[in-house]
Protein backbone atom coordinates (compact mmCIF):
# COMPACT_ATOMS: atom_id res chain seq x y z
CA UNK A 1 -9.53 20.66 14.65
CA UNK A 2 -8.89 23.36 12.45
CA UNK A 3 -9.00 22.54 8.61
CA UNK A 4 -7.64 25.01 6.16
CA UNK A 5 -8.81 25.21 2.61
CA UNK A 6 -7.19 25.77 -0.38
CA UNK A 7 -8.75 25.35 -4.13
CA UNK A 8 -7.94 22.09 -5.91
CA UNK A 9 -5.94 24.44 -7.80
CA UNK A 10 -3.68 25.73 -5.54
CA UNK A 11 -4.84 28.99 -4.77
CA UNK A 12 -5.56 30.82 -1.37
CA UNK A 13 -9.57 31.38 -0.54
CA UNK A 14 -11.56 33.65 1.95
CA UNK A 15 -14.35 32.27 3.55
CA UNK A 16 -16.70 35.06 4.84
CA UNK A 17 -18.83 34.15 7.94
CA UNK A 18 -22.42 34.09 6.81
CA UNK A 19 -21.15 31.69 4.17
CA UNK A 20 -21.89 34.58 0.87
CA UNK A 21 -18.05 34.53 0.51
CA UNK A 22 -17.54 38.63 0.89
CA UNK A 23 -13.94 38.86 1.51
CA UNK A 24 -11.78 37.16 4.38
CA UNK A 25 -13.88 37.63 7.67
CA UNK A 26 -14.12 35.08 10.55
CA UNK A 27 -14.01 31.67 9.78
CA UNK A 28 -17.10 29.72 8.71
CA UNK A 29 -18.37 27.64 11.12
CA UNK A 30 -18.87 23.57 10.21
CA UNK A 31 -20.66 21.80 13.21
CA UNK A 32 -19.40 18.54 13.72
CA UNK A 33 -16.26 19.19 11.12
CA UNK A 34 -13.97 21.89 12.97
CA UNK A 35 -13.80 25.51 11.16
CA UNK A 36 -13.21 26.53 7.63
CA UNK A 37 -10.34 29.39 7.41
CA UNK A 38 -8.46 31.32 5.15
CA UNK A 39 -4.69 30.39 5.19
CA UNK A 40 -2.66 33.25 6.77
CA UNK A 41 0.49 31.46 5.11
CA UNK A 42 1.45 30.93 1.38
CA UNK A 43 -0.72 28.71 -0.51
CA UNK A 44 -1.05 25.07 0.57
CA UNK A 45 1.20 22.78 -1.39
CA UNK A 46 -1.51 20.32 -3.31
CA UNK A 47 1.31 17.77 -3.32
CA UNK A 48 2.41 18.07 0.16
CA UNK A 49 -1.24 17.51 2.54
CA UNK A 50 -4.78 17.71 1.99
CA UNK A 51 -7.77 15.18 1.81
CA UNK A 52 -10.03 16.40 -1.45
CA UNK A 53 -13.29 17.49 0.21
CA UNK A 54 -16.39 19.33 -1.38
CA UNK A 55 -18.64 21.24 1.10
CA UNK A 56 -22.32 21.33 0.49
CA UNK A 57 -25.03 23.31 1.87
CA UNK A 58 -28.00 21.01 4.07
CA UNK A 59 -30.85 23.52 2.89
CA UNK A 60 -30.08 24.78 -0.56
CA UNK A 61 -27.64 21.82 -1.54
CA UNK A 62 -25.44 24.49 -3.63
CA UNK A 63 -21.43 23.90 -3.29
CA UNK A 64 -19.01 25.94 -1.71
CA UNK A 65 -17.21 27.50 -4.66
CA UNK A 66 -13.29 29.05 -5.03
CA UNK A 67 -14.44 32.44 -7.19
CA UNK A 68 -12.92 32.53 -9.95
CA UNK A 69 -11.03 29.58 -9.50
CA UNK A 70 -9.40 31.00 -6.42
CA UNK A 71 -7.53 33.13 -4.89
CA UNK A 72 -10.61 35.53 -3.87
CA UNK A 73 -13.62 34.28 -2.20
CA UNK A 74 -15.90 31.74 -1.36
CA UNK A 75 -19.05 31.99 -2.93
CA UNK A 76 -21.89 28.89 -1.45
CA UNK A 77 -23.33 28.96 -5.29
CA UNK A 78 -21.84 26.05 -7.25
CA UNK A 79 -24.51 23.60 -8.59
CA UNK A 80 -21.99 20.81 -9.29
CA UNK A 81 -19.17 19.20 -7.68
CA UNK A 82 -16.01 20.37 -10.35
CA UNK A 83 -12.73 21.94 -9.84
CA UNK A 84 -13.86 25.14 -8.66
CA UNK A 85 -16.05 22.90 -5.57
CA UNK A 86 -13.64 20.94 -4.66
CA UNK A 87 -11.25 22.21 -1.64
CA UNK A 88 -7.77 20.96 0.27
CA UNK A 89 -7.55 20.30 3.77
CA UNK A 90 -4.80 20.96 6.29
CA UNK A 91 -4.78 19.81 10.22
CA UNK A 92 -3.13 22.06 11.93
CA UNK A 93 -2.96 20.14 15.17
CA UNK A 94 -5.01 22.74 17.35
CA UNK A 95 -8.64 21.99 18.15
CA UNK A 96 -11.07 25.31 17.33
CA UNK A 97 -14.87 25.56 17.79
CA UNK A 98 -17.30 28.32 16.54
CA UNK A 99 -20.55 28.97 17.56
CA UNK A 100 -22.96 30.66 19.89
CA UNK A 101 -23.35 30.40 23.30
CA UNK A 102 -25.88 28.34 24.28
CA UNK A 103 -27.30 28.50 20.60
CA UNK A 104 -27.61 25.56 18.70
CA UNK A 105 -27.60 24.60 14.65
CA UNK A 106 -30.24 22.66 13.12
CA UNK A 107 -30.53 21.39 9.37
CA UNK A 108 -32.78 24.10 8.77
CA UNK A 109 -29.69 26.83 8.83
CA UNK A 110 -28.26 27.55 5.34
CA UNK A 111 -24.80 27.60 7.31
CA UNK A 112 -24.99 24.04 7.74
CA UNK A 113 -23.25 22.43 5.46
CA UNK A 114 -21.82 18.24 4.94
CA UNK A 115 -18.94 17.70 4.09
CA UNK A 116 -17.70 14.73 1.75
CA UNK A 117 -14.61 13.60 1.27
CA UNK A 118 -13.46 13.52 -2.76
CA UNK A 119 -10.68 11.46 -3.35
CA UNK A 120 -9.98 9.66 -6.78
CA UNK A 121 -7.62 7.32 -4.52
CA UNK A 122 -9.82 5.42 -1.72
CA UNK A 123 -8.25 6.11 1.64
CA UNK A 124 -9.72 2.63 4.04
CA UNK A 125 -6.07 2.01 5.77
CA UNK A 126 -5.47 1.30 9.13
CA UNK A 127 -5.34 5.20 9.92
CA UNK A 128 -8.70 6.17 8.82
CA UNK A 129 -10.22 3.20 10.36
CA UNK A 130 -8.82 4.34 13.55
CA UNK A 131 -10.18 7.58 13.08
CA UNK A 132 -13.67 6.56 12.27
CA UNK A 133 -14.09 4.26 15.26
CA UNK A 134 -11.43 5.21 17.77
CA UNK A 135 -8.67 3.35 18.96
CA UNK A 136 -10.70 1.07 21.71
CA UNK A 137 -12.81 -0.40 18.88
CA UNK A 138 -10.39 -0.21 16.30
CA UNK A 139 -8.36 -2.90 18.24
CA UNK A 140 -11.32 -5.13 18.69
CA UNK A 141 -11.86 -5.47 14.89
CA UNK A 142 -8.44 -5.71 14.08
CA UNK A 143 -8.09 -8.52 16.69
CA UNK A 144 -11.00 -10.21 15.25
CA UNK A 145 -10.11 -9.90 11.61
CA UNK A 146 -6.50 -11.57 12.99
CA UNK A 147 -8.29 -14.04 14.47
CA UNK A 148 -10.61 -15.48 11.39
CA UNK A 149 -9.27 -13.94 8.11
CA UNK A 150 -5.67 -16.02 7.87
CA UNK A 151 -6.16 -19.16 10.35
CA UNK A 152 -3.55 -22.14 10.11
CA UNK A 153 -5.42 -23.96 7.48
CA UNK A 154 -4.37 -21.39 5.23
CA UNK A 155 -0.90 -21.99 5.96
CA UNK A 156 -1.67 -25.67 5.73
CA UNK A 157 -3.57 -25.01 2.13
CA UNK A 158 -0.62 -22.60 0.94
CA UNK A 159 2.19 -25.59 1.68
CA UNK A 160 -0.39 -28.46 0.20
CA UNK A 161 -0.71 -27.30 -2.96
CA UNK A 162 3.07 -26.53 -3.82
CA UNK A 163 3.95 -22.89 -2.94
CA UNK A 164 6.68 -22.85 -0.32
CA UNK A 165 6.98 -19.34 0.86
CA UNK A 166 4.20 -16.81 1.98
CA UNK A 167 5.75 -12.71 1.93
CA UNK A 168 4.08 -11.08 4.64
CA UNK A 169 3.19 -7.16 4.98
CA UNK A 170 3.51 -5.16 7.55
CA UNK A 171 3.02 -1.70 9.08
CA UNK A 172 6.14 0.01 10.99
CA UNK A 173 3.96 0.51 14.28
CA UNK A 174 4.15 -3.30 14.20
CA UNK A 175 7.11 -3.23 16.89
CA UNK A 176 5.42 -0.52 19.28
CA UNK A 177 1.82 -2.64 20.76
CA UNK A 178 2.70 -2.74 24.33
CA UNK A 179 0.68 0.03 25.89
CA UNK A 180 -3.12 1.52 25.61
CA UNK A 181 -4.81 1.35 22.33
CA UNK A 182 -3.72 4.54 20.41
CA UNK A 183 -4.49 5.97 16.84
CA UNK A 184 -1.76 8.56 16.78
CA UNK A 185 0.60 7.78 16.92
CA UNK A 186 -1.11 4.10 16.03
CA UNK A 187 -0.80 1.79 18.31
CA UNK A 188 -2.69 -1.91 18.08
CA UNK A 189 -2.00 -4.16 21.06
CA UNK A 190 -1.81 -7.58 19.84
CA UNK A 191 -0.30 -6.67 16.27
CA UNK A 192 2.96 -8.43 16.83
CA UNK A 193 1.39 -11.97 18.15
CA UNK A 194 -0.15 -12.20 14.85
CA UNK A 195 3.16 -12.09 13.19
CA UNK A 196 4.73 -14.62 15.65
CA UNK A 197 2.00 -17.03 15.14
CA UNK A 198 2.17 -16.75 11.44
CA UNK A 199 5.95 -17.63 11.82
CA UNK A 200 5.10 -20.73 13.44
CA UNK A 201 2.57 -22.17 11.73
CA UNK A 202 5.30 -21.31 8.40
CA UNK A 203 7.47 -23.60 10.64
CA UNK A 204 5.25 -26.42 11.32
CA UNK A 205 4.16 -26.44 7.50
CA UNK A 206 7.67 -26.29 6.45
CA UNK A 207 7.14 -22.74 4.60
CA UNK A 208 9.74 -19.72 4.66
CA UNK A 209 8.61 -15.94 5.25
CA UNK A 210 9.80 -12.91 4.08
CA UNK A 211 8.73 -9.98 6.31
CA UNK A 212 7.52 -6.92 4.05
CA UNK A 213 7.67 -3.52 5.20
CA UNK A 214 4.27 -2.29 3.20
CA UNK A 215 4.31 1.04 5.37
CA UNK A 216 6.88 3.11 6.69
CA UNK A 217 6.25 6.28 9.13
CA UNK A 218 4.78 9.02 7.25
CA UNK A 219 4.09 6.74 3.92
CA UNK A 220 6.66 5.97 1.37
CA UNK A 221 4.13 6.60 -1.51
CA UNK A 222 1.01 7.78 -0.55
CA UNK A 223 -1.71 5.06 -0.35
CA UNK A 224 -3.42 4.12 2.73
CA UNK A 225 -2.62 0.60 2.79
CA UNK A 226 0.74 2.49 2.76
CA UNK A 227 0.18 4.08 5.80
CA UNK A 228 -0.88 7.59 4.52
CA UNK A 229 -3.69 9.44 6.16
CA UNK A 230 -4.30 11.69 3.71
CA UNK A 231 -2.28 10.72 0.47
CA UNK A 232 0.54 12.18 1.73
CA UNK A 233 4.59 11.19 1.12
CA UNK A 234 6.16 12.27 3.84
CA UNK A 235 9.18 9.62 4.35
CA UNK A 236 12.73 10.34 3.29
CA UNK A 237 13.94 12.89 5.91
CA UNK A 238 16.41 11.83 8.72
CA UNK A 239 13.78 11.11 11.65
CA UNK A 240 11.44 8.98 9.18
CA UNK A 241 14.33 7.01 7.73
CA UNK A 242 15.96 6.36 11.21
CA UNK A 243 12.55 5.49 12.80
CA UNK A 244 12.18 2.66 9.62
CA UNK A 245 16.09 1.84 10.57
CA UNK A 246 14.81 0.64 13.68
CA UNK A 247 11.57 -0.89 13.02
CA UNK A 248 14.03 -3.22 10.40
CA UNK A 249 16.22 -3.50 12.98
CA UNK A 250 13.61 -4.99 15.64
CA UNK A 251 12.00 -7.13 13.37
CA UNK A 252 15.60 -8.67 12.21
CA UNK A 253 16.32 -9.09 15.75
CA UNK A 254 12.71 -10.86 16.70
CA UNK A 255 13.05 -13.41 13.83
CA UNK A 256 16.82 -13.72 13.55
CA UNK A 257 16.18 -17.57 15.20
CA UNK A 258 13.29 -18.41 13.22
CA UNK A 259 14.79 -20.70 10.62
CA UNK A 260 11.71 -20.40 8.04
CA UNK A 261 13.19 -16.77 8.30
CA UNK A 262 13.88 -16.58 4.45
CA UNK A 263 14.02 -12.30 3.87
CA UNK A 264 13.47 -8.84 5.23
CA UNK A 265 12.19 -6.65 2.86
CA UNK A 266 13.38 -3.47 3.33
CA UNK A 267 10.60 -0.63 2.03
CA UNK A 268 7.52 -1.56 -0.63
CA UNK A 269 7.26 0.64 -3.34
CA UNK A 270 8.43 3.65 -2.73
CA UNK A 271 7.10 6.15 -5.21
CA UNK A 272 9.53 8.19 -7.68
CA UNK A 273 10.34 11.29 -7.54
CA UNK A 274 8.72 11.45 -4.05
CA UNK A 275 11.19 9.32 -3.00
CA UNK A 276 14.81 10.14 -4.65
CA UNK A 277 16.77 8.01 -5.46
CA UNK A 278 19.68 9.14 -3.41
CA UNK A 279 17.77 8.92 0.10
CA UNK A 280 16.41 5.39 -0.97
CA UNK A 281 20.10 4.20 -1.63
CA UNK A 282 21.20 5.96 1.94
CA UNK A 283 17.72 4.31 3.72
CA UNK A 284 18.46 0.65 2.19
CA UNK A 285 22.50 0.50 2.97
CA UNK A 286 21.67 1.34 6.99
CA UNK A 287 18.89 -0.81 6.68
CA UNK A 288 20.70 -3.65 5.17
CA UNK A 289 23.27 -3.18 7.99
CA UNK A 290 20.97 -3.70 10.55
CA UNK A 291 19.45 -6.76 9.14
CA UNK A 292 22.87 -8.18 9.30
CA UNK A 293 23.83 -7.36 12.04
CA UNK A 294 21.25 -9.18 14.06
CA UNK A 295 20.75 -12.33 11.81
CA UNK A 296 23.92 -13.69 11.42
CA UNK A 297 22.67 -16.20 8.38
CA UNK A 298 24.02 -17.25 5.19
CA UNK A 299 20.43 -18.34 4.00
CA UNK A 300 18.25 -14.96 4.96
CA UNK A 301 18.35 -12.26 2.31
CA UNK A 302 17.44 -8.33 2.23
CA UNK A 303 15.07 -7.28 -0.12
CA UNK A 304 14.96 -3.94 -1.77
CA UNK A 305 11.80 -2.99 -4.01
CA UNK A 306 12.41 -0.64 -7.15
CA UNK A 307 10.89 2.37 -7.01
CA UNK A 308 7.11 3.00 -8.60
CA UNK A 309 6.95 5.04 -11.41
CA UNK A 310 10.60 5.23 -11.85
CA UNK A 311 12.02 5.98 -15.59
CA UNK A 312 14.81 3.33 -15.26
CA UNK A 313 13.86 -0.18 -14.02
CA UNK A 314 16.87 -1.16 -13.71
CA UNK A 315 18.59 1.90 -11.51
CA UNK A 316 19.37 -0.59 -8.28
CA UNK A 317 21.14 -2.91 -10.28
CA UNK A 318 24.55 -2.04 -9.68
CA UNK A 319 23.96 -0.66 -6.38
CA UNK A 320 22.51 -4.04 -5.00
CA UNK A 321 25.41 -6.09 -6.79
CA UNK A 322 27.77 -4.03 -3.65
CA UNK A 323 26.09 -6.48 -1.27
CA UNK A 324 25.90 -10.09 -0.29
CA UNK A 325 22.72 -12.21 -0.53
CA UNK A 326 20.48 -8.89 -1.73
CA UNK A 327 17.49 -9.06 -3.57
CA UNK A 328 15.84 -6.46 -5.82
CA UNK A 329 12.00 -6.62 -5.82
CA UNK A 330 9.48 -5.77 -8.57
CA UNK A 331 6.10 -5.68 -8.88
CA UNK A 332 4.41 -6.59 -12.51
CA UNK A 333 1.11 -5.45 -13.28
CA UNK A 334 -1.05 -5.50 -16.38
CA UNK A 335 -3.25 -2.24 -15.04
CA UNK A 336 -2.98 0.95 -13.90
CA UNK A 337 -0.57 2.48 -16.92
CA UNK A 338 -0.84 -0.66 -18.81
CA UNK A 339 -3.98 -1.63 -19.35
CA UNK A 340 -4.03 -3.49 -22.15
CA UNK A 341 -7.65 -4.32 -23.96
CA UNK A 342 -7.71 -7.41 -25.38
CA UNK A 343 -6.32 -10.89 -24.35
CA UNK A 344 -3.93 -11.25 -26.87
CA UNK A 345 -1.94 -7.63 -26.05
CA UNK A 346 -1.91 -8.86 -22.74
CA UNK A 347 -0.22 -12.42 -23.25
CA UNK A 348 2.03 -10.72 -25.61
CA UNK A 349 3.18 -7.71 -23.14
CA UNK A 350 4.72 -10.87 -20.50
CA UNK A 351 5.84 -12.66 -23.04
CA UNK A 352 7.94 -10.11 -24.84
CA UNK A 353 8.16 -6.83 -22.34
CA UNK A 354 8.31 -8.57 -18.88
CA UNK A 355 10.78 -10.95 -20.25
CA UNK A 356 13.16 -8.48 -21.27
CA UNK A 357 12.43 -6.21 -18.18
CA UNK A 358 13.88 -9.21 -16.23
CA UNK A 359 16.40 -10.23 -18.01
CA UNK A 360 17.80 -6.38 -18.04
CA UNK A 361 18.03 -7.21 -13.84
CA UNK A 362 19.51 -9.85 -13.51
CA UNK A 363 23.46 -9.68 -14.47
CA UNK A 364 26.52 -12.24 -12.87
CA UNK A 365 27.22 -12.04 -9.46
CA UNK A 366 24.29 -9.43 -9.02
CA UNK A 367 21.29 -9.10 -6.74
CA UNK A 368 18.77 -12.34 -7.20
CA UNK A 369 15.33 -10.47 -8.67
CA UNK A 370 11.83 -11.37 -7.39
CA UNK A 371 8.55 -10.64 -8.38
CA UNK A 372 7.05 -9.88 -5.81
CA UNK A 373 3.90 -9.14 -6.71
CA UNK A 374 2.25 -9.98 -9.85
CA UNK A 375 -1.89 -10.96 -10.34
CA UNK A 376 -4.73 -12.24 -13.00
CA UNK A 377 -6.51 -9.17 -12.52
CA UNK A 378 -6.82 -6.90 -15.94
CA UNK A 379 -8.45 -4.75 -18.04
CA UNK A 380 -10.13 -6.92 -20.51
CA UNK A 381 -13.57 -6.86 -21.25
CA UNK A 382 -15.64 -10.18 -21.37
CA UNK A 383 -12.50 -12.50 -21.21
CA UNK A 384 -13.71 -16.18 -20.47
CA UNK A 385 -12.01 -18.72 -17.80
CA UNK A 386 -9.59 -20.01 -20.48
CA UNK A 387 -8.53 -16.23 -21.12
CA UNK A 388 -7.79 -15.83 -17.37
CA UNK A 389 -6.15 -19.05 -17.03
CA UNK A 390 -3.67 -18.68 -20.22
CA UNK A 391 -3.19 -15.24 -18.36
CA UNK A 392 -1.95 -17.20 -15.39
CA UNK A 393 -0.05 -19.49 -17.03
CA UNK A 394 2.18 -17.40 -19.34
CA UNK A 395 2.93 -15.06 -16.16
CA UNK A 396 4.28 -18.09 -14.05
CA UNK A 397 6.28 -19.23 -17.12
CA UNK A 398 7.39 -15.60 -17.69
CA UNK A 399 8.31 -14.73 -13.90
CA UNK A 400 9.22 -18.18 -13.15
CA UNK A 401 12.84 -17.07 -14.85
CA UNK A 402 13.28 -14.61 -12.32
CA UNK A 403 16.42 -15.61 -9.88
CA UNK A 404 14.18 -15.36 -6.60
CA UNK A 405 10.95 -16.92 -7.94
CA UNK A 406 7.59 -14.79 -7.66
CA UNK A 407 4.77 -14.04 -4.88
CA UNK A 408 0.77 -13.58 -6.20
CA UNK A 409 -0.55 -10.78 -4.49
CA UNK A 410 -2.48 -11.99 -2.77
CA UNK A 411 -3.14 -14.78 -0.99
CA UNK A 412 -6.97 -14.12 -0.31
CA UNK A 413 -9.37 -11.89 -1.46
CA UNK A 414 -12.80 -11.56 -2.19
CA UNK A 415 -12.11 -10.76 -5.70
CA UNK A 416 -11.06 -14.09 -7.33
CA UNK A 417 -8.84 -12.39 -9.75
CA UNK A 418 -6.34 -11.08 -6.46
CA UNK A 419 -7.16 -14.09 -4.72
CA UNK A 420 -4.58 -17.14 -5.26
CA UNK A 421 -6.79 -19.51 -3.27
CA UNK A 422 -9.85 -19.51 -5.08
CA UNK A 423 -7.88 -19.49 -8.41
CA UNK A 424 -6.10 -22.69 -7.15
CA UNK A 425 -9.61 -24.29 -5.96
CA UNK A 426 -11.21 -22.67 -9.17
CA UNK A 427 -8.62 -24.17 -11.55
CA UNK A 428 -7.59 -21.49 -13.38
CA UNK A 429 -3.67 -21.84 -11.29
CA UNK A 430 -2.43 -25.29 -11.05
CA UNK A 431 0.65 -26.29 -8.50
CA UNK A 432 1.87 -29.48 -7.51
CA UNK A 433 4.02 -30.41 -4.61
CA UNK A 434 7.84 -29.77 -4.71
CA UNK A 435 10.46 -31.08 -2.16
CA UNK A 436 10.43 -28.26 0.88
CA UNK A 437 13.97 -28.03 2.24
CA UNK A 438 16.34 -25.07 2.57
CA UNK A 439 17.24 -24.59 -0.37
CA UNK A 440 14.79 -21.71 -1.65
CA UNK A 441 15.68 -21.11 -4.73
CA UNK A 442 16.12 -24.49 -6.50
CA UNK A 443 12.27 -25.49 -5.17
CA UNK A 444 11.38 -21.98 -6.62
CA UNK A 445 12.66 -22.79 -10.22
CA UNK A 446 10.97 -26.66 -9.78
CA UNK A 447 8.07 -25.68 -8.26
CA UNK A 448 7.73 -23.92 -12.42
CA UNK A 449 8.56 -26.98 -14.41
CA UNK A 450 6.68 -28.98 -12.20
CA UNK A 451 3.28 -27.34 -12.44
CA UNK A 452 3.88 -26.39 -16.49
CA UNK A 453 4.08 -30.42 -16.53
CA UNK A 454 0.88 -30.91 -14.10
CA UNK A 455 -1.34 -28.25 -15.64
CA UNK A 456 -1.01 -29.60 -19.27
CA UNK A 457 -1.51 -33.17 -18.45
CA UNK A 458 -5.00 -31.86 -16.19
CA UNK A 459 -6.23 -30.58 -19.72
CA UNK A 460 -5.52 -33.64 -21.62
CA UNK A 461 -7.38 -35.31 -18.75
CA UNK A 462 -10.44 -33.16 -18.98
């Protein structure tokens, strides 16, 4: 493949052939990595495409360097991986190869250079997995991880210990495994029998499921567990939106008979101002529309997440309150922009801050709200179990107000902090079972009282 560079900074760089960086000659050639060239367009847009790479020679280990900070010349003299070192990439789709005939590189050539990728955001989604191993073997592990990570006595643990629902993510290529193995466009034979089995064994445990659309075609905000290869938002225009239409569309018609069908969930997270406002409003009313009209169900309801990173929480409010049995989705956190120090700060925050946050969402006659993703992880240095727990505790107090109820994300990890089962087994979550019938909502709001009750009385016991 061909990769283009551009500086981290935006700017346009030659790359001479010898590697010294003397003006814009013939591309540089990268064995094993595809060939370094100067962009014959406008500079790159560094918000648009590119994987952060830094290029560094086998023999002399110096960088590959933007002169000047770009715009110039490649000079193979930097002595530290900064700004300057570190380049964008762009496929353009094409496959190019440069070398001699017959010849041959070896790591004794100064030309040779590796090549590491340099992002701040770790890309280890479906896509680069895929690319690593190819789509044969990429299949295999995905069946296998299928096949042992989530097995029925999960489900049978999840309904045992009080929680009623499990919200399920999934990937858009979901509806398109019939055929060869393929990584673009991605295609993982098998995918959808993992979601039908789930559905079952959430029928025979008496558990509801809300399907969650955690990836859209061309990522809704840029992470790879989003669907992004690179980092890049590219959702929003006409062909992405209608592809997602009928992705919802499928999936509404595939579970439509399920009664542990509780909610569709519509888009997760996309990411403001990538995503405007305006195109999310346009993408959620067709996609609404085709959730109803293939479950024709009083009880199943359409979830639509707020936007990350948008200034106004509460700008779906009034749009959601134009439908019936809608849902408004957001996702509490005590990290990334709030990471708050100390245990106290933390408490305080849900208490005071997430209260009012929900409170501002839910309104008469509205959309239901749901929190649909909240966790014990923080940023708090050499908190002990009692910290954590009390962190637990005033979040499912706090979210337990909101009109949907709450999901933990997640379910099971190998950090206990994201990992609901071991902080159930552990003891820093306590549930207790609640009557499982239809009616969602009223054994969401018990399923709160009922373990505030249980958890105090298993301190007084201890």
């Amino acid at each position: 493949m061909c990769m283009y560079l551009q500086s981290y900074r935006s700017r346009p760089v030659g790359v001479h052939g010898d590697g010294s960086g003397a003006g814009a000659a013939p591309p540089l050639a990268v064995p094993h990595a595809g060939a370094l060239r100067l962009p014959t367009a406008p500079s790159l847009d560094s918000e648009k495409d590119g994987t952060r790479i830094t290029v560094q020679s086998v023999t002399n280990k110096m960088y590959l360097s933007a002169a000047g900070g770009g715009g110039s010349k490649v000079v193979a003299n930097g002595s530290k991986q900064r700004n300057s070192e570190t380049f964008r990439v762009q496929l353009d789709g094409s496959v190019k190869a440069n070398g001699e005939p017959g010849g041959s590189w070896s790591n004794s050539d100064p030309a040779v250079f590796i090549i590491y990728i340099n992002e701040s955001k770790r890309m280890d989604g479906d896509f680069q997995l895929c690319s690593f191993y190819g789509a044969n073997q990429t299949v295999k592990m995905l069946q296998d991880h299928w096949n042992s990570f989530i097995t029925e006595d999960d489900f049978r643990f999840i309904s045992s210990n009080g929680l009623n629902a499990v919200r399920i993510p999934v990937a858009w290529w979901i509806t398109r495994d019939s055929g060869p193995p393929s990584c673009h466009p991605p295609n993982y034979p098998g995918y959808q029998a993992v979601l039908d089995r789930a559905f079952a064994w959430a029928d025979k445990y008496n558990l509801h499921v809300i399907v969650d659309l955690h990836a859209a075609p061309g990522s809704q905000n840029g992470f790879a567990h989003r669907g992004s290869r690179d980092g890049t938002v590219a959702w929003g225009d006409a062909t992405s939106i209608a592809m997602t239409v009928q992705v919802i569309e499928a999936l509404a018609d595939r579970y439509a008979s399920w009664k542990d069908l509780l909610a569709i969930e519509l888009l997760n997270e996309p990411l403001a101002p990538k995503v405007t406002l305006d195109t999310l409003k346009k993408y959620y009313t067709a996609g609404y529309t085709a959730v109803k009209e293939k479950v024709q169900r009083s009880d199943v309801y359409v979830i639509m997440s707020n936007r990350l990173n948008t200034q106004d929480p509460t700008e779906l409010v009034e749009f959601t309150s134009t439908f019936d049995n809608c849902v408004i989705d957001v996702h509490y956190y005590n990290l990334y922009n709030l990471n708050f120090p100390s245990v106290k700060e933390n408490i305080d925050f849900v208490k005071t801050n997430r209260s009012s946050q929900l409170n501002s969402l839910m309104r008469a006659n509205g959309a239901r709200v749901f929190v649909g993703e909240w966790t014990t992880e923080w940023g708090v240095q050499g908190a002990n179990e009692e910290d954590r727990t009390s962190f637990a505790d005033v979040q499912m107090d706090v979210y337990g107000q909101a009109s949907f109820g709450w999901a933990f994300w997640s379910y099971k990890n190998n950090n206990t902090n994201w990992s609901m089962k071991d902080m159930i087994e552990k003891g820093k979550i306590y549930t207790q079972m609640v009557p499982k019938n239809l009616n969602m909502i009223e054994n969401m709001r018990k399923i709160f009282r009922v373990t505030n009750e249980s958890k105090y009385q298993k301190k007084k016991i201890h």
